[in-house]
Protein backbone atom coordinates (compact mmCIF):
# COMPACT_ATOMS: atom_id res chain seq x y z
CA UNK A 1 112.34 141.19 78.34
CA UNK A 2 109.74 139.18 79.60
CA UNK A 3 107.30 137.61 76.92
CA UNK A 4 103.47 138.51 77.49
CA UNK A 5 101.40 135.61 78.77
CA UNK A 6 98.90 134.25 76.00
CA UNK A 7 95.59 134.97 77.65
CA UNK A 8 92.27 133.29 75.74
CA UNK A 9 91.12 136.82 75.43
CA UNK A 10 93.70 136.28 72.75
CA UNK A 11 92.99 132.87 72.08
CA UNK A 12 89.50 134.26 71.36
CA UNK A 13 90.48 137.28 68.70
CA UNK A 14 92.49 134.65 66.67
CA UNK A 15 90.21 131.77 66.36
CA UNK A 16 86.73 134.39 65.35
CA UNK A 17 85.50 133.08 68.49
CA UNK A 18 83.89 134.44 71.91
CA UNK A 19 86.34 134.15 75.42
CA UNK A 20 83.69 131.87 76.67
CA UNK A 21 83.37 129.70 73.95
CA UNK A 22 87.26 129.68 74.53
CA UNK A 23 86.62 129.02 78.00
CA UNK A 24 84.01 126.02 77.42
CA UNK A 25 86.99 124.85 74.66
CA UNK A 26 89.37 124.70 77.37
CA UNK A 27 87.92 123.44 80.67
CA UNK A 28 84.85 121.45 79.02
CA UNK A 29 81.26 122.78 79.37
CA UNK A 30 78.93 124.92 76.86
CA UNK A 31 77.63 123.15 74.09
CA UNK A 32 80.15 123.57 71.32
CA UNK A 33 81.16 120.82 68.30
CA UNK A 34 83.82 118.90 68.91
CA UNK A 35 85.49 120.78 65.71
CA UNK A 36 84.89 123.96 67.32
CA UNK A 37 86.69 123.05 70.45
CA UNK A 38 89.57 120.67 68.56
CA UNK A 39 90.21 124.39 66.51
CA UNK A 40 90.98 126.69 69.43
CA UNK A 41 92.75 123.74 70.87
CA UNK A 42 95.32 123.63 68.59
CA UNK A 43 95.09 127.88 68.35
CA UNK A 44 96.20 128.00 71.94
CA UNK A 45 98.94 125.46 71.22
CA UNK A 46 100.08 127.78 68.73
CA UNK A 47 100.20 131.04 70.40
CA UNK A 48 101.91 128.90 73.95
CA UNK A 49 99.22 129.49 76.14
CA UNK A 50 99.56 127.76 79.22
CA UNK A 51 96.66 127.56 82.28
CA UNK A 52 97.45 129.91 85.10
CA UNK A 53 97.26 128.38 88.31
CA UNK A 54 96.52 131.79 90.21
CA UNK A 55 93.49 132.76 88.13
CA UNK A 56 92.13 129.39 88.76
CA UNK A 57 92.72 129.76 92.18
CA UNK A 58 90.61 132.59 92.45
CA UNK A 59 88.34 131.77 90.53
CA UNK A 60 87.47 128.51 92.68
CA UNK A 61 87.55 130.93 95.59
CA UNK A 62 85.09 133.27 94.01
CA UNK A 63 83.10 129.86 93.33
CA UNK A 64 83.27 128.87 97.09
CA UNK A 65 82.08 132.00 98.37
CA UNK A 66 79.23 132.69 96.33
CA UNK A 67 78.25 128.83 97.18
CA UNK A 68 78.79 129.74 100.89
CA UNK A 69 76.28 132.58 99.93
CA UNK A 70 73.51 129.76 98.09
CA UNK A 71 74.63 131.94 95.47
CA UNK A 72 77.01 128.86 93.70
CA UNK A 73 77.84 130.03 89.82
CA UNK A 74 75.79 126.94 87.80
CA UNK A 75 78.67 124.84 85.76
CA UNK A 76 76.53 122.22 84.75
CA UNK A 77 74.61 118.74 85.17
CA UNK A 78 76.35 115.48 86.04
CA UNK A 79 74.57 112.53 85.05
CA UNK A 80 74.32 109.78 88.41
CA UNK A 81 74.02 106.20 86.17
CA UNK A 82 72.49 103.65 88.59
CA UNK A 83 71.57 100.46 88.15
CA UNK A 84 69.68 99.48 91.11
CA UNK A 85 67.63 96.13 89.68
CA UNK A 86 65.02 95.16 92.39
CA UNK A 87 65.52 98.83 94.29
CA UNK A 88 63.04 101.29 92.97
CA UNK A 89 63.03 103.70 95.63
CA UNK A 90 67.30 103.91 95.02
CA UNK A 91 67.50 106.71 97.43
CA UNK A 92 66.49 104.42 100.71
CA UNK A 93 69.32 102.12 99.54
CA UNK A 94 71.75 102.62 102.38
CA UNK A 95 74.83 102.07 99.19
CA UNK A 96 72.79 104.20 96.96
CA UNK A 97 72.36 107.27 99.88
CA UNK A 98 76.18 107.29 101.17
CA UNK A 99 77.61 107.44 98.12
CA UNK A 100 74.43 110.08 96.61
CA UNK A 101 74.44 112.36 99.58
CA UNK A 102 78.10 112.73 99.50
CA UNK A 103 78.19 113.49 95.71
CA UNK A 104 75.42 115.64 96.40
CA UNK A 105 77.05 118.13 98.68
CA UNK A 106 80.16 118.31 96.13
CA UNK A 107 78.18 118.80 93.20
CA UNK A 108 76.47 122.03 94.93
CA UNK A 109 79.32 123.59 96.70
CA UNK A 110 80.75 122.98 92.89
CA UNK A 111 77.95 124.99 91.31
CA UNK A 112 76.40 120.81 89.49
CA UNK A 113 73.51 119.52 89.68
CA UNK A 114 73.19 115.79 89.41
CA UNK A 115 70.27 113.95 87.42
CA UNK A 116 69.58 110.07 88.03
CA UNK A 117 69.78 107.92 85.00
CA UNK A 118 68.44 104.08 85.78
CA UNK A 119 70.57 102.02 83.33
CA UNK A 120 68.39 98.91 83.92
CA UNK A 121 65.38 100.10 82.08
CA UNK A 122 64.90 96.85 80.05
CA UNK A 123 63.58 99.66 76.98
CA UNK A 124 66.98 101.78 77.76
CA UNK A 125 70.14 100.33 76.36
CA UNK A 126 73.35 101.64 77.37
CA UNK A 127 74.02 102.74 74.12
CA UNK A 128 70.51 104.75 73.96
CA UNK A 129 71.43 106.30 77.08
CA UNK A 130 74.75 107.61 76.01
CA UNK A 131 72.83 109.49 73.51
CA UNK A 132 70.56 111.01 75.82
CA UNK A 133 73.31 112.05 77.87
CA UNK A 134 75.06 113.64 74.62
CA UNK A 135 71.60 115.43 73.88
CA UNK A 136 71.01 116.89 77.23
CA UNK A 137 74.31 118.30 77.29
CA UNK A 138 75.46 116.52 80.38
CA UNK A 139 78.99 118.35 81.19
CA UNK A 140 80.54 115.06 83.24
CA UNK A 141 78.90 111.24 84.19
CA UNK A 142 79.02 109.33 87.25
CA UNK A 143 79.34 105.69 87.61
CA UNK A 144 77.44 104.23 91.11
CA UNK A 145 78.27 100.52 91.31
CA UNK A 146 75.10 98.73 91.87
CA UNK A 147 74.41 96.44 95.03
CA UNK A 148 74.36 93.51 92.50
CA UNK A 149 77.61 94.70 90.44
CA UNK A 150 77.49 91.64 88.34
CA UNK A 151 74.08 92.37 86.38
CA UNK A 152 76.16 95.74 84.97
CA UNK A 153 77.51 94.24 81.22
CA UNK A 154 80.94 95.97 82.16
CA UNK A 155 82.08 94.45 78.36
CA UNK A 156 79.27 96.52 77.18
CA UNK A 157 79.76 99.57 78.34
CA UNK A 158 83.43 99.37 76.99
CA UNK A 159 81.74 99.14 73.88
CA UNK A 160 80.49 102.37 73.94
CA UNK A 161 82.68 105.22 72.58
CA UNK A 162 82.31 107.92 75.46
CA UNK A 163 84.84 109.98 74.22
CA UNK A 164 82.76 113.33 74.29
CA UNK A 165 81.96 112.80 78.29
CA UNK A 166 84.38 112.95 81.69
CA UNK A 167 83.51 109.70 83.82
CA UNK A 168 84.38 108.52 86.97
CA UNK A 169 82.99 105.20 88.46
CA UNK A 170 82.50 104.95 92.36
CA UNK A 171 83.10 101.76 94.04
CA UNK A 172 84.81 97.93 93.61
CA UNK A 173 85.08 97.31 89.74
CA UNK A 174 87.24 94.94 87.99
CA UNK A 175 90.74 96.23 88.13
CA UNK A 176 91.07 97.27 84.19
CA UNK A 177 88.29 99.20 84.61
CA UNK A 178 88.80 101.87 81.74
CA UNK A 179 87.42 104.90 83.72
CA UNK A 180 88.92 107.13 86.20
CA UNK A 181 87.14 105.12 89.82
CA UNK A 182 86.97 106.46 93.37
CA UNK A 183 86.43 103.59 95.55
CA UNK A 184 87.31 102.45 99.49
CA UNK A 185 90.90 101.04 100.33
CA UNK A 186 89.63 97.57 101.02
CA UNK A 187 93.05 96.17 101.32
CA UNK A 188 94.06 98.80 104.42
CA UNK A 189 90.01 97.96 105.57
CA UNK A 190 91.72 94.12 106.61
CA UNK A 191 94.81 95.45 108.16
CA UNK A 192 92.41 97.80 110.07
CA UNK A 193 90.46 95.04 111.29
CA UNK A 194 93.22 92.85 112.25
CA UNK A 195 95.29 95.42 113.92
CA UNK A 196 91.83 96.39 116.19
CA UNK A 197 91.43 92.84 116.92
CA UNK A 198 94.93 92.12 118.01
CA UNK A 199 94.79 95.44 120.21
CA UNK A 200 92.18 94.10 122.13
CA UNK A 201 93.78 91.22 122.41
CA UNK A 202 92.54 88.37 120.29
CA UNK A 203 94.89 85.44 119.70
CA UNK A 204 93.51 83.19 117.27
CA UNK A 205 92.25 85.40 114.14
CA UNK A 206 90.02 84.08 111.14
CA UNK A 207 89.17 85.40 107.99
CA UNK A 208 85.85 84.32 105.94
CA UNK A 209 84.81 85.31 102.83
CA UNK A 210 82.46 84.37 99.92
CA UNK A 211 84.21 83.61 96.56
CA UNK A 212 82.36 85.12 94.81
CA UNK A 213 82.95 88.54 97.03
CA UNK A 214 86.08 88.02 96.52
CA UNK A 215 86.20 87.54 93.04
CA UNK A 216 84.06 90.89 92.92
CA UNK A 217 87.02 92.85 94.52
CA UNK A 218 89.44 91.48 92.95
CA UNK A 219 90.90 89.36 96.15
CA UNK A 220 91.65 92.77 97.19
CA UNK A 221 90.42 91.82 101.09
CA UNK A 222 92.22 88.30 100.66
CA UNK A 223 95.48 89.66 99.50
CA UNK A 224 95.81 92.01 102.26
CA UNK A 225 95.03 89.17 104.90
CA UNK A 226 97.61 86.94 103.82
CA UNK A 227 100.07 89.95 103.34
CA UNK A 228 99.47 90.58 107.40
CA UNK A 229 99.36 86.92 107.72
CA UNK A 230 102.80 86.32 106.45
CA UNK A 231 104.68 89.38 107.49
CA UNK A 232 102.97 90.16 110.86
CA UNK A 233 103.68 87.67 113.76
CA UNK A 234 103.24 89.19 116.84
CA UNK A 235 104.12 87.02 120.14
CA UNK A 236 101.14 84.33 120.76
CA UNK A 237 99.11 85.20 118.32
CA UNK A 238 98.16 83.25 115.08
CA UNK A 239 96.58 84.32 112.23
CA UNK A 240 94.69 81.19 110.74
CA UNK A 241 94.05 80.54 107.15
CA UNK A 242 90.79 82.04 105.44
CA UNK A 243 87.60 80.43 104.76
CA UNK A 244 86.52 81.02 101.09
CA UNK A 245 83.00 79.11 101.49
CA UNK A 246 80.03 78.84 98.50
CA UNK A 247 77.12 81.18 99.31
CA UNK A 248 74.97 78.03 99.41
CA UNK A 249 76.35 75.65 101.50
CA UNK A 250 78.67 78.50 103.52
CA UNK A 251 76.86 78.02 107.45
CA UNK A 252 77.90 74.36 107.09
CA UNK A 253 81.55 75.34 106.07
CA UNK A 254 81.77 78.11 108.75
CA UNK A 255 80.28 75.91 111.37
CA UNK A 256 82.79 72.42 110.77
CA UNK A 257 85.55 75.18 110.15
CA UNK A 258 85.02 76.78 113.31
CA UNK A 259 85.09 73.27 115.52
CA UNK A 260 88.16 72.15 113.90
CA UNK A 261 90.13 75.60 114.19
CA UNK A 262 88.85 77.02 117.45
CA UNK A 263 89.05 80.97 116.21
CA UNK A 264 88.27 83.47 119.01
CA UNK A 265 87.73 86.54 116.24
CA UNK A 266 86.19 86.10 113.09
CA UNK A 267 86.86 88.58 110.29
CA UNK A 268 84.16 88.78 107.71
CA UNK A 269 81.23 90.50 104.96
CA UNK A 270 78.34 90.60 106.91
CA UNK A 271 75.96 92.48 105.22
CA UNK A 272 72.42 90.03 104.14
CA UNK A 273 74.45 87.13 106.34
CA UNK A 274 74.73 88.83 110.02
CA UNK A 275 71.48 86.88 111.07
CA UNK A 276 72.82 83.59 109.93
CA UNK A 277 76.25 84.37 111.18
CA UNK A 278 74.87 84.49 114.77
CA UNK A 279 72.91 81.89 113.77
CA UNK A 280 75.91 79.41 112.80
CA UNK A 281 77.44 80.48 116.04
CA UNK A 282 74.88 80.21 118.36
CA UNK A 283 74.31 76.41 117.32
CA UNK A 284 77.83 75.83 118.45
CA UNK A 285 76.65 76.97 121.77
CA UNK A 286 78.65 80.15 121.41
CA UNK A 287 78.00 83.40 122.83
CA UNK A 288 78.76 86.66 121.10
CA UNK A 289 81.32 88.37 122.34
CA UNK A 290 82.32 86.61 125.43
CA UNK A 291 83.36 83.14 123.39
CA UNK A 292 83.61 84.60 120.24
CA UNK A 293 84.02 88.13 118.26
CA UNK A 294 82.97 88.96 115.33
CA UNK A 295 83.90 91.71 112.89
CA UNK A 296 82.21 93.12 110.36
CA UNK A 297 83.65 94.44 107.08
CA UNK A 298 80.98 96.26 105.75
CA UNK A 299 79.71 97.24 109.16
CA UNK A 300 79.04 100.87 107.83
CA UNK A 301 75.58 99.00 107.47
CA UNK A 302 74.89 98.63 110.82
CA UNK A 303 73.31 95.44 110.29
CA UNK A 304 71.02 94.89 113.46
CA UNK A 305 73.53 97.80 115.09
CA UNK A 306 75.70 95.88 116.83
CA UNK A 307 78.59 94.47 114.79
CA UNK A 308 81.93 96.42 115.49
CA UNK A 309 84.21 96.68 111.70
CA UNK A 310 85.23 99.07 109.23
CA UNK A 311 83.24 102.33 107.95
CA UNK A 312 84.05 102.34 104.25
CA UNK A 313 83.30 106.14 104.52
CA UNK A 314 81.01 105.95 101.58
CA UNK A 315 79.78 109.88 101.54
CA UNK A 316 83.44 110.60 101.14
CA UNK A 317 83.72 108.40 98.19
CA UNK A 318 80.81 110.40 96.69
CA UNK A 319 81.89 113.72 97.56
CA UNK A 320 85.90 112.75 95.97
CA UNK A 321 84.44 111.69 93.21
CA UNK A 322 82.40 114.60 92.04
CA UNK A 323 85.63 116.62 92.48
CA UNK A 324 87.40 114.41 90.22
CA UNK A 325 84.74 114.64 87.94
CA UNK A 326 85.28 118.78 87.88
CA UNK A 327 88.77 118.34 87.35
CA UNK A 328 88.57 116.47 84.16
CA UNK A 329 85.31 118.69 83.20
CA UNK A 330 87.78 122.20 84.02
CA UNK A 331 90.54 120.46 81.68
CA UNK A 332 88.42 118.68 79.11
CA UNK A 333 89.67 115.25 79.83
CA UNK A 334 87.32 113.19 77.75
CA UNK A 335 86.80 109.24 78.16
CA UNK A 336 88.29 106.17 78.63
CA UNK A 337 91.96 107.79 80.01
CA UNK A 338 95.33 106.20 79.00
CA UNK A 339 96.56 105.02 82.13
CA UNK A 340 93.21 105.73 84.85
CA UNK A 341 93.51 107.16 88.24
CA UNK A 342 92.52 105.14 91.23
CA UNK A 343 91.66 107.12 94.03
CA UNK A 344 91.05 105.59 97.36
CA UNK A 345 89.52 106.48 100.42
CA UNK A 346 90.55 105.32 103.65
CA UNK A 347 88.18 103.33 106.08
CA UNK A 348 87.33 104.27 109.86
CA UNK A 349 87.08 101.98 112.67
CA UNK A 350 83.36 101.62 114.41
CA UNK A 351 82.93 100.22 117.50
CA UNK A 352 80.12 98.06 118.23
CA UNK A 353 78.47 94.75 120.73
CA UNK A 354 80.65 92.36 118.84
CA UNK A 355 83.63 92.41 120.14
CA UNK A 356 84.90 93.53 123.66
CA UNK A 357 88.49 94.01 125.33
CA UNK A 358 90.21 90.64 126.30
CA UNK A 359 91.87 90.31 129.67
């Protein structure tokens, strides 16, 4: 004879306690001490209950169509931690806006809704604002990666014992990061760019990067360059060695670098350096792209809307990471995680002025 499924309406009757503060126990949510929620924890261990994938099923169908109806069932408040330095008005950031407006629509069709928190209050220590979030009742947090990642004390917030709140971090942080991140695929962003270069024919294909940048991502873009570089040698065409060049002195490197190696496609991050790019390359008497091409890897910016390159899909990243954020809210993963998830989106190619079919 089949044994009855546990259900936490039982859960409930032998822990003294209400199903929904069984509920809020079990997926995270309601404001309940963590003694409360460690008690009917170990209760449902006890009695074998186990989560039943149908009923949650429904219910996130139940979810979807009230939220279809503006009628979504309320869940909660994330917290959206920014540090945005110099950029008051966060929302006209275009880094800022992807990644909000994507996290946005997930947190509503989810039944959230988010609230900004500016980390780089100089009065507002990270510390001081992990309280707040604790005395709000925030159900999950999101990390945004700032524009200027480097003024985040990353050692800092490691510091901090977030063990009550789910986190996920969007965007390029150091790889043992200690939080669940949703970021781009930067590595298959190169191989997208080189394979769209070579399709259109380009023979002699450059790389340029600022160390710094690539220091930030963890050589991530570099990596995947020489990967292609060594393993992919299609008939006439050569894939040159990368530029790393100083943000400082980096039109002088680019512009000897180009003379001596002759490129006729050059790979690079664009964004704040497009003008000076075209710059460095129209001093050499080159025209853009009948002499030269260039692509842009951040070209989701559409930095004076012409440079062809990779869309790093940035609303998606938002919108993935809020529903990562309710999956470890539903199943009361707290923290810094054992062994974090990486989840990566993958880029799109956009077509632009800067580079053109070759004969």
């Amino acid at each position: 004879m089949t044994k009855p499924r546990v259900t936490q309406k039982d859960i409930a009757k032998a822990a003294g306690v209400t199903q929904t503060t069984v509920s809020y126990a079990l997926h995270g949510g309601g404001k309940i001490s963590d003694k409360t929620r460690d008690e009917i924890l170990t209760i449902a261990k006890q009695l074998g209950y186990h989560d039943d994938p149908m009923l949650r099923s429904l219910a996130v169908y139940r979810n979807k169509k009230q939220t279809e109806q503006n009628e979504a069932v309320f869940h909660g408040t994330i917290a959206w931690l920014i540090d945005v330095g110099q950029h008051k008005n966060w929302v006209k950031s275009d880094l800022y806006e992807s990644y909000h407006s994507g996290a946005q629509k997930a947190a509503k069709r989810l039944g959230y809704t988010l609230e900004p928190l500016s980390l780089d209050d100089p009065n507002l220590s990270l510390k001081r604002a992990h309280q707040i979030l604790n005395h709000r009742g925030i159900q999950g947090a999101l990390f945004a990666v700032p524009p200027d990642v480097d003024k985040l004390d990353q050692s800092q917030i490691y510091q901090i014992d977030w063990k009550d709140i789910p986190i996920v971090a969007l965007g390029s942080w150091p790889y043992d990061a200690k939080f669940h991140m949703v970021c781009s695929n930067q590595f298959d962003s190169l191989c997208l760019c080189i394979d769209q270069t070579i399709s259109r024919g380009y023979k002699r294909i450059a790389f340029v990067i600022e160390e710094s940048v690539n220091q930030r991502v963890n050589g991530r873009f570099l990596g995947a360059y020489q990967t292609r570089k060594e393993i992919l040698n299609p008939k006439g065409v050569k894939i040159l060695d990368p530029l790393l060049v100083d943000w400082n002195t980096w039109e002088e490197q680019l512009k000897a670098w180009i003379i001596k190696n002759q490129p006729d496609v050059i790979i690079g991050l664009l964004f704040e350096t497009g003008t000076r790019f075209k710059k460095v390359v129209g001093e050499l008497k080159l025209k853009v792209p009948k002499d030269i091409a260039i692509v842009s890897m951040d070209a989701w910016r559409e930095i004076e809307g012409c440079f062809a390159g990779v869309d790093e899909n940035l609303e998606s990243i938002g919108y993935q990471s809020v529903r990562l954020l309710d999956s470890l809210i539903r199943h009361d993963e707290r923290g810094a995680p054992e062994h974090p998830i990486r989840q990566m989106v993958q880029p799109s190619w956009l077509d632009g002025k800067s580079i053109k079919k070759r004969v």
